[in-house]
C-alpha atoms as a PDB file:
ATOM      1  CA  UNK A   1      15.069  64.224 -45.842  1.00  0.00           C
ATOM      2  CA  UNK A   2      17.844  62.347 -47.450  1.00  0.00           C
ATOM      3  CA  UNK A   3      16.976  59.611 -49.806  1.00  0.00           C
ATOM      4  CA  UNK A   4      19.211  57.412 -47.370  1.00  0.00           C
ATOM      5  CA  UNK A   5      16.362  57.882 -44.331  1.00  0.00           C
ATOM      6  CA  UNK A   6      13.767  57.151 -46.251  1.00  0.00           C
ATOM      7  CA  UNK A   7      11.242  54.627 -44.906  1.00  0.00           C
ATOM      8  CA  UNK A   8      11.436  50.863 -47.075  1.00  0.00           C
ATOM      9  CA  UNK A   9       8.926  50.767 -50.048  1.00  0.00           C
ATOM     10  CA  UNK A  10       6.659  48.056 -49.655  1.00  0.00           C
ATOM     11  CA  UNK A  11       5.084  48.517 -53.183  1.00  0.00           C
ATOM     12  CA  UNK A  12       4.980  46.448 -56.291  1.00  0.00           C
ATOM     13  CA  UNK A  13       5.099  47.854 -60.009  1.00  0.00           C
ATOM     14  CA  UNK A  14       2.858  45.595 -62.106  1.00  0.00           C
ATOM     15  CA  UNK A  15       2.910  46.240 -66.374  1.00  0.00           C
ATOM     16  CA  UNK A  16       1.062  45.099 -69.037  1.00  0.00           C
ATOM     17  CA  UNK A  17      -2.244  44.193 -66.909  1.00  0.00           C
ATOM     18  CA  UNK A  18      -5.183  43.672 -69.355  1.00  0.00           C
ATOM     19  CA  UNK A  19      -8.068  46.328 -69.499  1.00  0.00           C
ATOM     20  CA  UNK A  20     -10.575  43.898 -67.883  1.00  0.00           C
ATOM     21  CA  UNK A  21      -8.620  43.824 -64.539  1.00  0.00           C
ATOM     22  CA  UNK A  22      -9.847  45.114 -61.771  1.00  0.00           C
ATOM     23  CA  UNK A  23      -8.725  45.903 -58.668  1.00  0.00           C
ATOM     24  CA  UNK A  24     -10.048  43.243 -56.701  1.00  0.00           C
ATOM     25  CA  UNK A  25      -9.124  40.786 -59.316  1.00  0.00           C
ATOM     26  CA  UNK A  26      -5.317  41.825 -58.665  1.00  0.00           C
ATOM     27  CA  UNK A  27      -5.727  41.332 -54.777  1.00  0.00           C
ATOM     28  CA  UNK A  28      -6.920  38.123 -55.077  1.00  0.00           C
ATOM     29  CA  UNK A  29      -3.989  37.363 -57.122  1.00  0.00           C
ATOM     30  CA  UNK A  30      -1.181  39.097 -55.432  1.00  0.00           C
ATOM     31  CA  UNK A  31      -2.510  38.004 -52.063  1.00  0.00           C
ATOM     32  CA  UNK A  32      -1.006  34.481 -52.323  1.00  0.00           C
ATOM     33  CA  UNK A  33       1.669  36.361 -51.549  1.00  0.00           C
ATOM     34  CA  UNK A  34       1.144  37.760 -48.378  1.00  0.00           C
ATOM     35  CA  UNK A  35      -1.577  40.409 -47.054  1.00  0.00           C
ATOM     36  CA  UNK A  36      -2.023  43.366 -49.435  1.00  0.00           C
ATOM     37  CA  UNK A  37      -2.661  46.780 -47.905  1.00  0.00           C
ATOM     38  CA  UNK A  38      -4.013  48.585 -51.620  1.00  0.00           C
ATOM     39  CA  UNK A  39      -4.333  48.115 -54.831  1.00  0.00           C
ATOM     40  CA  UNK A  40      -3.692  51.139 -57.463  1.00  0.00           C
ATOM     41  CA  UNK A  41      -4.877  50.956 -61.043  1.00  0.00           C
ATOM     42  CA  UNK A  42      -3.873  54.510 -62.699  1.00  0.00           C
ATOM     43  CA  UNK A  43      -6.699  55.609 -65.546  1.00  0.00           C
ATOM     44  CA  UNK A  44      -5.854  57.841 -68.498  1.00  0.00           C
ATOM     45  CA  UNK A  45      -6.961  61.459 -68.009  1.00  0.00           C
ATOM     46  CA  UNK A  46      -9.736  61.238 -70.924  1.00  0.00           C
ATOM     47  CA  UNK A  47     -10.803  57.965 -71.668  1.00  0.00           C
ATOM     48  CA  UNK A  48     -11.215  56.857 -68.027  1.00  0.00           C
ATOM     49  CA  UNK A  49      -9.666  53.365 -69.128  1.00  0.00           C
ATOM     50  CA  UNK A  50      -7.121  51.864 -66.959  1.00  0.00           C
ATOM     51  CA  UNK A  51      -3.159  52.835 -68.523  1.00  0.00           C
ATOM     52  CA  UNK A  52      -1.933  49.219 -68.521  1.00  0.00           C
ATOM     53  CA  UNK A  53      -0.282  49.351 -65.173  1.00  0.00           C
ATOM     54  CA  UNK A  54      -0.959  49.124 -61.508  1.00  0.00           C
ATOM     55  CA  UNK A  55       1.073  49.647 -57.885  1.00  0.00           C
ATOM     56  CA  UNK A  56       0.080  46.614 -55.361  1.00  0.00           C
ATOM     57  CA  UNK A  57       0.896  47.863 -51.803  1.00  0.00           C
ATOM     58  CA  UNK A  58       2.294  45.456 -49.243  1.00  0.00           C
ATOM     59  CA  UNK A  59       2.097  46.591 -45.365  1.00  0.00           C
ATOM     60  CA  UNK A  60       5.692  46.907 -44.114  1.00  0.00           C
ATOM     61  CA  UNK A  61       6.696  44.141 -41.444  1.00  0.00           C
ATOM     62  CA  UNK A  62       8.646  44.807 -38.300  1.00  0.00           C
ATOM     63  CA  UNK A  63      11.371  42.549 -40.148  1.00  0.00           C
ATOM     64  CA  UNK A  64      11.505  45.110 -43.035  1.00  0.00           C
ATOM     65  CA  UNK A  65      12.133  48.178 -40.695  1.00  0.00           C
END
């Protein structure tokens, strides 16, 4: 598939999130913004802390097809 026919990304790249946050804490926040589909908080391999950054997924719209 060419990178041109690939479908819209509907997902935000959030840094420097503090170590406290949880998931539901960022779709609380990020849902002032519209609905949010998923929330992603990566953890290091190891120390099963989160890495400092998360993806916040937004459901496409028909307008953004």
């Amino acid at each position: 598939m060419s990178r041109y026919m690939r479908p819209p990304n509907s997902s935000l790249f959030v840094r420097n999130i503090s170590d406290e946050s949880r998931p539901e804490d960022l779709r609380r926040e990020f849902g002032r913004y519209g609905p949010v589909a998923d929330v992603y908080v990566p953890l290091d391999f190891y120390s099963r802390r989160p890495r400092g950054f998360a993806y916040i997924q937004y459901p496409l719209t028909a307008s953004a097809a």
